[in-house]
PDB file of N, CA and C in Angstrom:
ATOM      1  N   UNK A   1      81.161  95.545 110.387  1.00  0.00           N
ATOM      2  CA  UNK A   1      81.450  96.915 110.773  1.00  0.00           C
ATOM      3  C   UNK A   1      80.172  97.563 111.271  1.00  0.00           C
ATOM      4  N   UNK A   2      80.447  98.297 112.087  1.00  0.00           N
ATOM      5  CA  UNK A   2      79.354  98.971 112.713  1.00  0.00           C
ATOM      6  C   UNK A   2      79.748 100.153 113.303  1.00  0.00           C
ATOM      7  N   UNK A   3      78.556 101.253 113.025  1.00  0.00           N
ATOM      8  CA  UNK A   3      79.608 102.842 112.957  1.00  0.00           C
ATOM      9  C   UNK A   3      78.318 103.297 114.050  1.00  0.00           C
ATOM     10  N   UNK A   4      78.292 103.431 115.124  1.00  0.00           N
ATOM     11  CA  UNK A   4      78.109 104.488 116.455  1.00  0.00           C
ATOM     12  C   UNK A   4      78.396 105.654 116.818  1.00  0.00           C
ATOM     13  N   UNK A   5      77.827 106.843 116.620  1.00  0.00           N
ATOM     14  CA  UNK A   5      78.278 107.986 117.323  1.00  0.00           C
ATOM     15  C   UNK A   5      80.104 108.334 117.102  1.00  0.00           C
ATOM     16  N   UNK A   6      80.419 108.578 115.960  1.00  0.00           N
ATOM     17  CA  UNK A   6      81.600 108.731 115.942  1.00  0.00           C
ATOM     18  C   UNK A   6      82.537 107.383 116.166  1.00  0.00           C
ATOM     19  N   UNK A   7      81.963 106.045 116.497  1.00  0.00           N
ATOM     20  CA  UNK A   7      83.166 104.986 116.402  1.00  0.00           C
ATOM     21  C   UNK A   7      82.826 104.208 115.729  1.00  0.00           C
ATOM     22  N   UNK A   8      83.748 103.889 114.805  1.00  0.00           N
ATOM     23  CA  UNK A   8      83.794 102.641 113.925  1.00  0.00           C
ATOM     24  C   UNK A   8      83.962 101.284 114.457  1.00  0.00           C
ATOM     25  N   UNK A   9      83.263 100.173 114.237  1.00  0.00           N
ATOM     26  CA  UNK A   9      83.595  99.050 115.312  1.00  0.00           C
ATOM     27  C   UNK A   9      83.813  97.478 114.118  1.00  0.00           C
ATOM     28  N   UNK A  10      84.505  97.225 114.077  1.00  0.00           N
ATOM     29  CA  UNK A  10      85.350  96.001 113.167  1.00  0.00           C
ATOM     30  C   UNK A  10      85.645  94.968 114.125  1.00  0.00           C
ATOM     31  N   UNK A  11      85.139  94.009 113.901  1.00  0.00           N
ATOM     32  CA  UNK A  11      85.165  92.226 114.410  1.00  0.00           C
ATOM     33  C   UNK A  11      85.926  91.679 113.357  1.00  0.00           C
ATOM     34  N   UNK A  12      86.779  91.595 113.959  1.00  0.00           N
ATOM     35  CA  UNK A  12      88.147  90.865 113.343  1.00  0.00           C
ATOM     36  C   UNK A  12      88.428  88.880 113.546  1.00  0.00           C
ATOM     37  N   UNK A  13      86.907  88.866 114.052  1.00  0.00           N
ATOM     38  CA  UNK A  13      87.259  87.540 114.528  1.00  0.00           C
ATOM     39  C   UNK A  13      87.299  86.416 113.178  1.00  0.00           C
ATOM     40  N   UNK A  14      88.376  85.230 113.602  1.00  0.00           N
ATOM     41  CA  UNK A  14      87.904  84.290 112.239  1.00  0.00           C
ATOM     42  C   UNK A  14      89.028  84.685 111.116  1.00  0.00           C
ATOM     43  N   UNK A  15      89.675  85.883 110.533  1.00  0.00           N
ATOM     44  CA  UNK A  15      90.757  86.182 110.042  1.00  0.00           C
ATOM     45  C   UNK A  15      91.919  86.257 110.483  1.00  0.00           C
ATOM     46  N   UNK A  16      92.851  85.724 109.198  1.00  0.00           N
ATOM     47  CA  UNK A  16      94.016  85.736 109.494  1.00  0.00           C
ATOM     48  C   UNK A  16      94.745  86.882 109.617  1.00  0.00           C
ATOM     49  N   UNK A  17      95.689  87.235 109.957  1.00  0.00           N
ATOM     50  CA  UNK A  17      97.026  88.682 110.660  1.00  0.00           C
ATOM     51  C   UNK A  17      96.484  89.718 109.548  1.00  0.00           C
ATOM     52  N   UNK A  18      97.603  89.059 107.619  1.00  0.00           N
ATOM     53  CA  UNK A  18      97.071  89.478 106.724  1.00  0.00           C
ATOM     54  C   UNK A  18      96.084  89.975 106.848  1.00  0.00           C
ATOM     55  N   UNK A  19      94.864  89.296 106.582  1.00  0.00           N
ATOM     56  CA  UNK A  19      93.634  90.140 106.002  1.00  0.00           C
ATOM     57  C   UNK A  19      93.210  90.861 107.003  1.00  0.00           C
ATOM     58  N   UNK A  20      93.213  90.530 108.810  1.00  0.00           N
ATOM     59  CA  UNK A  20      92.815  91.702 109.554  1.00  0.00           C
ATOM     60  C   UNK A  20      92.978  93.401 109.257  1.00  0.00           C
ATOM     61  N   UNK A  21      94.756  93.064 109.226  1.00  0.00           N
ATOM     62  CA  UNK A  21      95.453  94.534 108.834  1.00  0.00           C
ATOM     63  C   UNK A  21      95.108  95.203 107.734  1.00  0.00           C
ATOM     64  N   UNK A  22      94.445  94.087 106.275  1.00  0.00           N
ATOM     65  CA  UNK A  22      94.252  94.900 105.292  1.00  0.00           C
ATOM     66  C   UNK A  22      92.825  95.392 105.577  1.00  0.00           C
ATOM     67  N   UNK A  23      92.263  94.850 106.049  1.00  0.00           N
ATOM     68  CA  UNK A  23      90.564  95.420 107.001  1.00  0.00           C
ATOM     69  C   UNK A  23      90.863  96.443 107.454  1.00  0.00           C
ATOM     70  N   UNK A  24      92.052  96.408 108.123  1.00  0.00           N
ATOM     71  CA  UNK A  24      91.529  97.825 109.238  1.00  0.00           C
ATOM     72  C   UNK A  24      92.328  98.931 108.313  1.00  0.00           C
ATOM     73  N   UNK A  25      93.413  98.967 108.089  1.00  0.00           N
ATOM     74  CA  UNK A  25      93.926  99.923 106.844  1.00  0.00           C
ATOM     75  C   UNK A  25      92.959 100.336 106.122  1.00  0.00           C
ATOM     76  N   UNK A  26      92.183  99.509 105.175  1.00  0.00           N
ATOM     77  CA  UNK A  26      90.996 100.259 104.831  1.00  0.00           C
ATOM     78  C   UNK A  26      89.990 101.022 105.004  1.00  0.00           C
ATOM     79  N   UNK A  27      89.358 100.243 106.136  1.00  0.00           N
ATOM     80  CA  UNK A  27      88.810 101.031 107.085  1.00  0.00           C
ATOM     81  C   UNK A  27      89.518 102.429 107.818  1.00  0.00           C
ATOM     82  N   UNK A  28      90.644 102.579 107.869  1.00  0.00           N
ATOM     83  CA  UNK A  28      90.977 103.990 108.592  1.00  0.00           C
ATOM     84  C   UNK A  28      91.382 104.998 107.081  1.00  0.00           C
ATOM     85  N   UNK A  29      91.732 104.410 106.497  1.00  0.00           N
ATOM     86  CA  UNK A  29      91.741 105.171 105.408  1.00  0.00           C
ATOM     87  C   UNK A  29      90.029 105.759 104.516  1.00  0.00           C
ATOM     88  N   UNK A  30      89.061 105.115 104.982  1.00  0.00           N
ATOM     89  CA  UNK A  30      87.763 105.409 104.671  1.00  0.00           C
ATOM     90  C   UNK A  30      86.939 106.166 105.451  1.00  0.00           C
ATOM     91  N   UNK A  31      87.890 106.059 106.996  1.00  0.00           N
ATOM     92  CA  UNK A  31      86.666 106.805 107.905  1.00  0.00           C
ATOM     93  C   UNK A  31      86.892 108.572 107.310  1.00  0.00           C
ATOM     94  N   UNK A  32      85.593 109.294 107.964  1.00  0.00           N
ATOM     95  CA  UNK A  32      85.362 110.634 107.529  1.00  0.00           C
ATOM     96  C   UNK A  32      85.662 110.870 108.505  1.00  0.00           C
ATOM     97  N   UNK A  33      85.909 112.272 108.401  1.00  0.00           N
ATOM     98  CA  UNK A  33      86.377 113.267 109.516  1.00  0.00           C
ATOM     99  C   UNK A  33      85.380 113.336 111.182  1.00  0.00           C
ATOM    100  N   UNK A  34      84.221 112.936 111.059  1.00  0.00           N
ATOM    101  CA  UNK A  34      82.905 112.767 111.902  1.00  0.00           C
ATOM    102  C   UNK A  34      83.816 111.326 112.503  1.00  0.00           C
ATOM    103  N   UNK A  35      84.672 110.164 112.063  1.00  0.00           N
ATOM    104  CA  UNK A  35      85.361 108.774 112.718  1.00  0.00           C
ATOM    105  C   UNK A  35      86.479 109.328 113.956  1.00  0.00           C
ATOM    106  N   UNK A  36      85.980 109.597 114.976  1.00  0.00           N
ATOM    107  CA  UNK A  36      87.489 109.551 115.779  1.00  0.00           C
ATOM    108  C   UNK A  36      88.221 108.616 116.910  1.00  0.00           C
ATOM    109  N   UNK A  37      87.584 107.396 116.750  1.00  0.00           N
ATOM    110  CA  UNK A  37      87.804 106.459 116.945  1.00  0.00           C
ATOM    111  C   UNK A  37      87.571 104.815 116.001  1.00  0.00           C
ATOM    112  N   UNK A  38      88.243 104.106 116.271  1.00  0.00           N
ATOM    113  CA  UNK A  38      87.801 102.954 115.399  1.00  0.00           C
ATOM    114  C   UNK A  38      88.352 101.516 116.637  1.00  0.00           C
ATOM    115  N   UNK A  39      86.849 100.636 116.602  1.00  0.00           N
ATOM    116  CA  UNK A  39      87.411  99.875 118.090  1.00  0.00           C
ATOM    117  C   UNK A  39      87.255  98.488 117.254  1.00  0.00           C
ATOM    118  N   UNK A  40      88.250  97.739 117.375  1.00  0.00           N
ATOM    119  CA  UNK A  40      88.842  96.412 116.796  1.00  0.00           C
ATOM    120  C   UNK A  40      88.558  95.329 117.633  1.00  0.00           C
ATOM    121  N   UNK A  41      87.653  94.544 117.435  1.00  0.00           N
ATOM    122  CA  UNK A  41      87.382  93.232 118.469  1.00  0.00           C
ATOM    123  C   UNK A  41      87.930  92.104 117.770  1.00  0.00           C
ATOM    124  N   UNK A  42      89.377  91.650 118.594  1.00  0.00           N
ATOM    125  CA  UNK A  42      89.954  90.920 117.754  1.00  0.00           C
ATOM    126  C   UNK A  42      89.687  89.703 118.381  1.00  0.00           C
ATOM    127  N   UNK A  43      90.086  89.619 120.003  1.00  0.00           N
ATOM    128  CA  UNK A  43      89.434  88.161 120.513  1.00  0.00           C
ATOM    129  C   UNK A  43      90.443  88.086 121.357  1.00  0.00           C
ATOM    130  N   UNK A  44      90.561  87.849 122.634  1.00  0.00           N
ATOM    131  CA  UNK A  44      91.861  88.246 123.872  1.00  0.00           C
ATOM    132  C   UNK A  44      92.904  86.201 123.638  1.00  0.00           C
ATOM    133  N   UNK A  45      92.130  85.253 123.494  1.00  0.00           N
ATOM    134  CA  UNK A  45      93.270  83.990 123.302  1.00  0.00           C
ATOM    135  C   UNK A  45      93.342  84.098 121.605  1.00  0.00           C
ATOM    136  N   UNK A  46      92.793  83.979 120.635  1.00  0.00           N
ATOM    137  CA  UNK A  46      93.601  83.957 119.366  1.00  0.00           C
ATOM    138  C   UNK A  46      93.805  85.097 118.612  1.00  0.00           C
ATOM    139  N   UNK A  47      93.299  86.702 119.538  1.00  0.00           N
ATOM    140  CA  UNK A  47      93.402  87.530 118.723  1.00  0.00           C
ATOM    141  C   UNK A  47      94.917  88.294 119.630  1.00  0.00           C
ATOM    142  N   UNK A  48      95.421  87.435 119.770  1.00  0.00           N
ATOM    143  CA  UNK A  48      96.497  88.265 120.251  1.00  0.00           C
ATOM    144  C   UNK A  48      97.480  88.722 119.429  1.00  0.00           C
ATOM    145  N   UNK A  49      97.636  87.477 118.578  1.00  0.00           N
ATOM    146  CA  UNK A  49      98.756  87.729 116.997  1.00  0.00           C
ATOM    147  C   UNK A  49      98.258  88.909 116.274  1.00  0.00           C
ATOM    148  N   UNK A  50      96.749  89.091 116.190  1.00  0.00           N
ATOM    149  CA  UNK A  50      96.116  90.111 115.175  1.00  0.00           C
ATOM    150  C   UNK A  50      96.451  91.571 116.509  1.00  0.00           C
ATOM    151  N   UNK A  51      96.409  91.372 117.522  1.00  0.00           N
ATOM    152  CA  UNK A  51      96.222  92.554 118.289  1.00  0.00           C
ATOM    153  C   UNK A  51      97.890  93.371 118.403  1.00  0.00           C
ATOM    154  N   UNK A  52      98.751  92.243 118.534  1.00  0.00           N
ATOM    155  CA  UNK A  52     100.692  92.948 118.322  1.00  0.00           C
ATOM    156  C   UNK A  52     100.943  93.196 116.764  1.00  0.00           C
ATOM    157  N   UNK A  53      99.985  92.356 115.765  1.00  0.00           N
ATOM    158  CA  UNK A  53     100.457  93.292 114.442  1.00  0.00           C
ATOM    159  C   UNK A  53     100.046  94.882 114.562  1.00  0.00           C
ATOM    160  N   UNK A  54      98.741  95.039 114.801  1.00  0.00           N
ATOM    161  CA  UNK A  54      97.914  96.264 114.757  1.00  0.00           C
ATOM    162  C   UNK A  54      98.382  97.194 115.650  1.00  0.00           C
ATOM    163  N   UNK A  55      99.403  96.764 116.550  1.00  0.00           N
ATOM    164  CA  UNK A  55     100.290  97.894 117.423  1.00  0.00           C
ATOM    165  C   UNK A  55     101.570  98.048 116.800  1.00  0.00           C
ATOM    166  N   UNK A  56     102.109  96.736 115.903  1.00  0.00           N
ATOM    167  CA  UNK A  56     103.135  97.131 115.436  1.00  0.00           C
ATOM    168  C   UNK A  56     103.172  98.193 113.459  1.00  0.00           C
ATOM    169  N   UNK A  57     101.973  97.721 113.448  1.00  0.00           N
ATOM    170  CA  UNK A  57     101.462  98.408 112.079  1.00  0.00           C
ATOM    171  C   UNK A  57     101.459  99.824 112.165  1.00  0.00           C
ATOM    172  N   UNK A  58     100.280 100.189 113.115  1.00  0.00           N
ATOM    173  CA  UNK A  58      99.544 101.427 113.391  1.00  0.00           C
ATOM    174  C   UNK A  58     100.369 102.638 114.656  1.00  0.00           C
ATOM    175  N   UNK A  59     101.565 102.094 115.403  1.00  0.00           N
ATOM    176  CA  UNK A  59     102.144 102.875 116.273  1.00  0.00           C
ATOM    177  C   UNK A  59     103.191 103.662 115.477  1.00  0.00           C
ATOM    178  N   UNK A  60     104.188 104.166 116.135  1.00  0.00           N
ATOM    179  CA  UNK A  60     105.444 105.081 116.011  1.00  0.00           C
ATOM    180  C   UNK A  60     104.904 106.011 114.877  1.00  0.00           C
ATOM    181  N   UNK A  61     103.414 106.425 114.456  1.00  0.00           N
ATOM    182  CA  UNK A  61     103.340 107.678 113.325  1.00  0.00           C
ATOM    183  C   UNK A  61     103.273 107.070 111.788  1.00  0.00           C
ATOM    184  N   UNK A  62     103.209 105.704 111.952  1.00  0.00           N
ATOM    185  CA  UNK A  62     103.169 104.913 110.704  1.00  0.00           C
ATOM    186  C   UNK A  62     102.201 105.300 109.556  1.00  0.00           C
ATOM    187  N   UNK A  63     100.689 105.533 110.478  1.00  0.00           N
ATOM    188  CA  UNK A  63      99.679 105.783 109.524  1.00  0.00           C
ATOM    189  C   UNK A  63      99.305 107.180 109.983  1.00  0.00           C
ATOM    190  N   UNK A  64      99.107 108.062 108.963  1.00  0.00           N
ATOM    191  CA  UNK A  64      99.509 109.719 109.408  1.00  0.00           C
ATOM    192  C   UNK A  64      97.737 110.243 110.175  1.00  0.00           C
ATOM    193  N   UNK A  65      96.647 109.453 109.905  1.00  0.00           N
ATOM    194  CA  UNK A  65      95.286 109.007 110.572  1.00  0.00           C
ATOM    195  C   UNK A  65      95.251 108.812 111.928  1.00  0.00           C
ATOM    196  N   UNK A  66      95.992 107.629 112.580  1.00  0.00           N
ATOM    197  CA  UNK A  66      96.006 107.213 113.708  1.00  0.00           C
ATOM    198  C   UNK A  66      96.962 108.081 114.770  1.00  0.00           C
ATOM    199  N   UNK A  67      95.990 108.607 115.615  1.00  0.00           N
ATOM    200  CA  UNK A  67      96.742 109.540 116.842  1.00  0.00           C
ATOM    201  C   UNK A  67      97.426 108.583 117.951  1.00  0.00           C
ATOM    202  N   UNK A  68      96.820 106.862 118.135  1.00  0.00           N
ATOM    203  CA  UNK A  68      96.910 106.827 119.234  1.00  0.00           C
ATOM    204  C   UNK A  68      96.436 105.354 119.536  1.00  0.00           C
ATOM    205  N   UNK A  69      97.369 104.094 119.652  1.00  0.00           N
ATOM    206  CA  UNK A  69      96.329 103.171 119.778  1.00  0.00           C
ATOM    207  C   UNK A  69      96.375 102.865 121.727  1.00  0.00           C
ATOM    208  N   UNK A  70      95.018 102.426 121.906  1.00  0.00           N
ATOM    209  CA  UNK A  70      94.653 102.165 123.345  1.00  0.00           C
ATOM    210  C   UNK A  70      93.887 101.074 123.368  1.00  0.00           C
ATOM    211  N   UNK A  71      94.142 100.263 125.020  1.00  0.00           N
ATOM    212  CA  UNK A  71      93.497  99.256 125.303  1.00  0.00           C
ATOM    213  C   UNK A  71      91.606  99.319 125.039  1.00  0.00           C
ATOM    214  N   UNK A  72      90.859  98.365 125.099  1.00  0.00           N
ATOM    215  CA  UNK A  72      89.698  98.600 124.963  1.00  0.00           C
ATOM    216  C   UNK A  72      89.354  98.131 126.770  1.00  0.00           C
ATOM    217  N   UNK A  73      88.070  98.039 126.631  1.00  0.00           N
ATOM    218  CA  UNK A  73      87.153  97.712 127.788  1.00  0.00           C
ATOM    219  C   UNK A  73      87.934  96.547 128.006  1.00  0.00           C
ATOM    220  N   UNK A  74      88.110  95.749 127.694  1.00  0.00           N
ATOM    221  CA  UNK A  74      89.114  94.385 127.785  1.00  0.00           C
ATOM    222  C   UNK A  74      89.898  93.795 126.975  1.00  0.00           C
ATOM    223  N   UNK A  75      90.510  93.376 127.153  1.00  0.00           N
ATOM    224  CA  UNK A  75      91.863  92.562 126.272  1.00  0.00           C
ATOM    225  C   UNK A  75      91.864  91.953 125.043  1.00  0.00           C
ATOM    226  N   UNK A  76      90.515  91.778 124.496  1.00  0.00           N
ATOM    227  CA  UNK A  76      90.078  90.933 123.309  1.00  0.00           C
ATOM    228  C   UNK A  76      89.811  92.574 122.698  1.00  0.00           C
ATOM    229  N   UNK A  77      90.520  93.459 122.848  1.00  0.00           N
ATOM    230  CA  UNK A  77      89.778  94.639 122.475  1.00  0.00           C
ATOM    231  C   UNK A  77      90.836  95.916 122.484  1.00  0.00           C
ATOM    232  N   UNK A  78      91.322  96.578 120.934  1.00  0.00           N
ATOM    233  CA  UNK A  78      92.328  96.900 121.185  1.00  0.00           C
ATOM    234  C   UNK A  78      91.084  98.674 120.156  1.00  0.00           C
ATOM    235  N   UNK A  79      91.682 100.022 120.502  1.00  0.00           N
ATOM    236  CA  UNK A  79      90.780 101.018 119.978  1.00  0.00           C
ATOM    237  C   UNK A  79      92.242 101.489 119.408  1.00  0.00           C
ATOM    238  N   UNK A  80      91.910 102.463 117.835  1.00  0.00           N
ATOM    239  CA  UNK A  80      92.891 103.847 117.592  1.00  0.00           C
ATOM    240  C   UNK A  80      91.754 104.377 117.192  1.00  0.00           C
ATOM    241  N   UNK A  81      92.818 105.494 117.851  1.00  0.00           N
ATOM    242  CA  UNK A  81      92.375 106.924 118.190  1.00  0.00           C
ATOM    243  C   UNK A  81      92.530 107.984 117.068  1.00  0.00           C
ATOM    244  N   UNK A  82      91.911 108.361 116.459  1.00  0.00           N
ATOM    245  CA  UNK A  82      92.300 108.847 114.796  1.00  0.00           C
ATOM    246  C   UNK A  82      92.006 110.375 115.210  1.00  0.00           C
ATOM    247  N   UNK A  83      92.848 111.381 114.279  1.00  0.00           N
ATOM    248  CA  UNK A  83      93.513 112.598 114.242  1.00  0.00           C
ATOM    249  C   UNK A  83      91.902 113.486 113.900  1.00  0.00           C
TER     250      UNK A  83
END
């Protein structure tokens, strides 16, 4: 993890679906109000399984934190956008 100017940044590489999601759940549940972003480098060929949980986890208002998930700079690279 690595925290920049307001973004939280989590390398997800090397874990399985499980433990990604329980990573980043934690992590958004820990960021402070100063976190309004959090950017997930999951990996664009094997992080794709980890990248459709984390849209299917974190979308439709699921986690009352997350405003918003969006593509990153590239495909191995998925950001939410926190409230």
């Amino acid at each position: 993890m690595n925290l920049t100017s307001g973004i939280i940044e989590i390398d997800l590489h090397g874990l399985r679906v499980e433990e990604a999601i329980k990573k980043v759940k934690s992590e958004v549940r820990k960021a402070s109000g100063s976190v309004y972003k959090i950017r997930l480098i999951h990996g664009y060929h094997g992080g794709t399984r980890i990248r459709e949980a984390i849209e299917d986890e974190f979308s439709y208002g699921r986690e009352e934190k997350v405003k918003s998930i969006v593509p990153g700079s590239n495909p191995g690279i998925t950001e939410l956008v926190l409230r």
